[in-house]
Protein backbone atom coordinates (compact mmCIF):
# COMPACT_ATOMS: atom_id res chain seq x y z
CA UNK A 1 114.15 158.57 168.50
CA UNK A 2 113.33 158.27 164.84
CA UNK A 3 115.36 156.66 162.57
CA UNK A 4 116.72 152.75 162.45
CA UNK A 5 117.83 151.46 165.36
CA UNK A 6 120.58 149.99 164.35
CA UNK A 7 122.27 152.94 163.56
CA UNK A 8 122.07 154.50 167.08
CA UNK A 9 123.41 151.63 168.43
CA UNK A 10 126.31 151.51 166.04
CA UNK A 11 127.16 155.16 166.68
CA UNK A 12 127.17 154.09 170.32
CA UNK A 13 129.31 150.74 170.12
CA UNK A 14 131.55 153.90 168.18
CA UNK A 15 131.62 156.08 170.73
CA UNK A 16 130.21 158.73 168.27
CA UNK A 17 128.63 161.70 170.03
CA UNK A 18 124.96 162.78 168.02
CA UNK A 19 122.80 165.81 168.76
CA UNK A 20 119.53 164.65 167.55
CA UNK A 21 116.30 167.23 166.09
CA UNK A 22 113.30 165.91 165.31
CA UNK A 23 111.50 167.79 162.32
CA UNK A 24 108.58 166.74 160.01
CA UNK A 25 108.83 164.89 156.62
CA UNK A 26 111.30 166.89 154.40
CA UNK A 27 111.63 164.80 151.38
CA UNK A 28 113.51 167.59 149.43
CA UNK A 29 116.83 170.13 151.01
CA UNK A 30 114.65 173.04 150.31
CA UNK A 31 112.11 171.83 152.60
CA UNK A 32 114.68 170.38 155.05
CA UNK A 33 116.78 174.03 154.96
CA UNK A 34 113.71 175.49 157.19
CA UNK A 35 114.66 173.24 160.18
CA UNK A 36 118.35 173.65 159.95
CA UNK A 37 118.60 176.98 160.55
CA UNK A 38 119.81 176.99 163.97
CA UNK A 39 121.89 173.74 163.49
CA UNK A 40 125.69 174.50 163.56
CA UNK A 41 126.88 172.15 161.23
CA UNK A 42 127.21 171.39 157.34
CA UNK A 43 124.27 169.87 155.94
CA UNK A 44 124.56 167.91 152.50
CA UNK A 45 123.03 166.92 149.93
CA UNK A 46 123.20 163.19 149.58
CA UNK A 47 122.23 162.00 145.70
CA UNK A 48 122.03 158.11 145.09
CA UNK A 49 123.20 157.10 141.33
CA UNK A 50 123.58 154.32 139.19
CA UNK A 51 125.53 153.74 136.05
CA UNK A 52 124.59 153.22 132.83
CA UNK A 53 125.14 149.30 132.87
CA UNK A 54 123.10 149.45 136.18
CA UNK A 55 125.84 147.31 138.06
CA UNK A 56 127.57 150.02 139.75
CA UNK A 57 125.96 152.61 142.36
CA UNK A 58 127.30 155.50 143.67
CA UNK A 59 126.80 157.91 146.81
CA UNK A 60 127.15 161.52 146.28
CA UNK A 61 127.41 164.08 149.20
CA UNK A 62 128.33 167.37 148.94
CA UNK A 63 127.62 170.96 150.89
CA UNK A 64 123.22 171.24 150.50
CA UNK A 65 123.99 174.93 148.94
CA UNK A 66 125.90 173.32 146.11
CA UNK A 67 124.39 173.30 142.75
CA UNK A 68 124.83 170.10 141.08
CA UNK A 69 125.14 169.69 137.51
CA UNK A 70 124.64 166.04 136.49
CA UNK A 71 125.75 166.23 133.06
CA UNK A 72 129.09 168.12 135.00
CA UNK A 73 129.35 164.94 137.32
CA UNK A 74 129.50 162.73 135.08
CA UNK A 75 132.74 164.24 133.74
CA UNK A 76 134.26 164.43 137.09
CA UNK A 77 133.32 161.25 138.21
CA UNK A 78 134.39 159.45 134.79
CA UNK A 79 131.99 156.91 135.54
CA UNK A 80 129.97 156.87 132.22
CA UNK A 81 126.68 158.39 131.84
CA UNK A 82 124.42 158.62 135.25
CA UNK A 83 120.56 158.60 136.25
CA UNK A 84 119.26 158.35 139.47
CA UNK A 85 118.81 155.15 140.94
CA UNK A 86 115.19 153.57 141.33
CA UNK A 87 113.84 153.20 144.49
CA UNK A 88 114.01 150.02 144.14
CA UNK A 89 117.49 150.12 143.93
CA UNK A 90 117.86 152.19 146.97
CA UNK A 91 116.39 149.93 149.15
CA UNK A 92 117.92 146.82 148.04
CA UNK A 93 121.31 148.71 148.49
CA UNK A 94 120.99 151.76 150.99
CA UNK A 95 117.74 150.24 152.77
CA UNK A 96 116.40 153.71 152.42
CA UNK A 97 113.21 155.49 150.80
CA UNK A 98 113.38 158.40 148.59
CA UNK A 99 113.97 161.31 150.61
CA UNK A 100 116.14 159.43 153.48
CA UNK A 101 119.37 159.49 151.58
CA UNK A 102 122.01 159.64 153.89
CA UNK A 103 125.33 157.86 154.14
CA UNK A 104 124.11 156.18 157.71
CA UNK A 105 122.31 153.91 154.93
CA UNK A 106 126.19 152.22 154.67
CA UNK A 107 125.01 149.88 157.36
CA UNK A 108 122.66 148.28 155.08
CA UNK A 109 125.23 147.88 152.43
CA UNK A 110 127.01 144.21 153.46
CA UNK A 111 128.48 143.66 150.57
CA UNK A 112 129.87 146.99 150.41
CA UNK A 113 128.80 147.78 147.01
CA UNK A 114 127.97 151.91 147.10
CA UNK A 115 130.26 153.64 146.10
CA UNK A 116 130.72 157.43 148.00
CA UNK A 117 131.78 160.37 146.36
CA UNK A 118 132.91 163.05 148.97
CA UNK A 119 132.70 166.91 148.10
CA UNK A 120 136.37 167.81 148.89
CA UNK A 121 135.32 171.16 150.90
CA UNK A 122 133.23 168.80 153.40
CA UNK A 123 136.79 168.26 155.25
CA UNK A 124 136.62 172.24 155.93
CA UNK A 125 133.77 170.76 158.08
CA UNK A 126 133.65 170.85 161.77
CA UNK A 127 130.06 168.67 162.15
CA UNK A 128 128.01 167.75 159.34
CA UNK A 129 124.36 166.47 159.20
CA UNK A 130 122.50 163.83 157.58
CA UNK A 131 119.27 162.06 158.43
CA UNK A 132 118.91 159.09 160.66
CA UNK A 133 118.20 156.88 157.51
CA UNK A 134 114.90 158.81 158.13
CA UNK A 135 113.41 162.35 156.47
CA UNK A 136 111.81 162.89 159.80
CA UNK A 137 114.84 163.84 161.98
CA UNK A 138 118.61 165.32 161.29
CA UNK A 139 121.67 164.24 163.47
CA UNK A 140 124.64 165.94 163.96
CA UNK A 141 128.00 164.58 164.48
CA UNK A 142 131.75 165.71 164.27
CA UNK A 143 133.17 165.30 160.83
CA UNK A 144 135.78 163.49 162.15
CA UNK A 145 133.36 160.92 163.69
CA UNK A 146 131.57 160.95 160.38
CA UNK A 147 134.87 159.60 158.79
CA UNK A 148 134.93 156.89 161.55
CA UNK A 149 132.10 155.69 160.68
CA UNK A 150 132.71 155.46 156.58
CA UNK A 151 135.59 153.63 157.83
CA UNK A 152 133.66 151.40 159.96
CA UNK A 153 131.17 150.49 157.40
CA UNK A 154 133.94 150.37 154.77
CA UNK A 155 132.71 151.11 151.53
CA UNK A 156 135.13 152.74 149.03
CA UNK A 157 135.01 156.27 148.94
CA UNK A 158 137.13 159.46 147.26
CA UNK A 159 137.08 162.94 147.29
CA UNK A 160 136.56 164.79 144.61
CA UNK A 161 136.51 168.47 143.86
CA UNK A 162 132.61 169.50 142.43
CA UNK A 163 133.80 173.20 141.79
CA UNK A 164 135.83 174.88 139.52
């Protein structure tokens, strides 16, 4: 299976059930929507972001249909002003590459610094999707494994509502 390792043993240790679909690269949703089609499950859009100061980073997931309005975010979030974080960035805290954002990244986050930011409807959820801290496959798991897991890895995390 693609994807790290670690992460399908740690879903395993869980006792987290995962359908897994292999797919080429999708680097963007769009390009990723074409292989979901027969997936039952929400898929998300997972956004990596940094604040101003650069000392505070921040995962945000929310429904892949959702438009996202940065500027919008911002004011939610009341975080200060946001850009996306560098690659860079998202390796040394996610161990991911552009692309690959998913929350199974958590793993690689020790010291717990990310930050997630849930979409509030993703609890309407029944089983969500993300990538295998990989663009080249899409697992599938119960949403309430999904929470398991955040709470396994233990990184802060609050919903928010990103509609009006």
């Amino acid at each position: 299976m693609r994807g790290d390792p670690r992460l399908y043993q740690l879903l395993d240790e869980l006792h987290i059930e995962y359908a897994y679909y292999p797919h080429p690269a999708v680097p963007t949703v769009e390009e990723a929507a074409k292989y979901w089609k027969d997936l039952d499950a929400t898929h998300c859009k997972n956004l990596f972001f940094r604040n101003h100061k650069g000392n505070r980073h921040y995962l945000v997931v929310l429904d892949h249909r959702q438009a996202l309005n940065i500027r919008d975010l911002e004011q939610r979030l009341k975080q200060g002003k946001l850009t996306f974080a560098s690659p860079q960035r998202l390796m040394k805290y996610l161990g991911l590459t552009p692309g690959s954002v998913s929350p199974f990244g958590l793993i690689n986050d020790v010291d717990k610094h990310v930050h997630l930011f849930l979409d509030e409807r993703l609890k309407e959820s029944e089983t969500i999707s993300f990538h295998p801290c990989i663009n080249t496959a899409s697992l599938v798991i119960k949403y309430t494994d999904f929470i398991r897991f955040l709470d396994h890895c233990g990184n802060s995390r609050e919903y928010i509502r990103m509609y009006d």
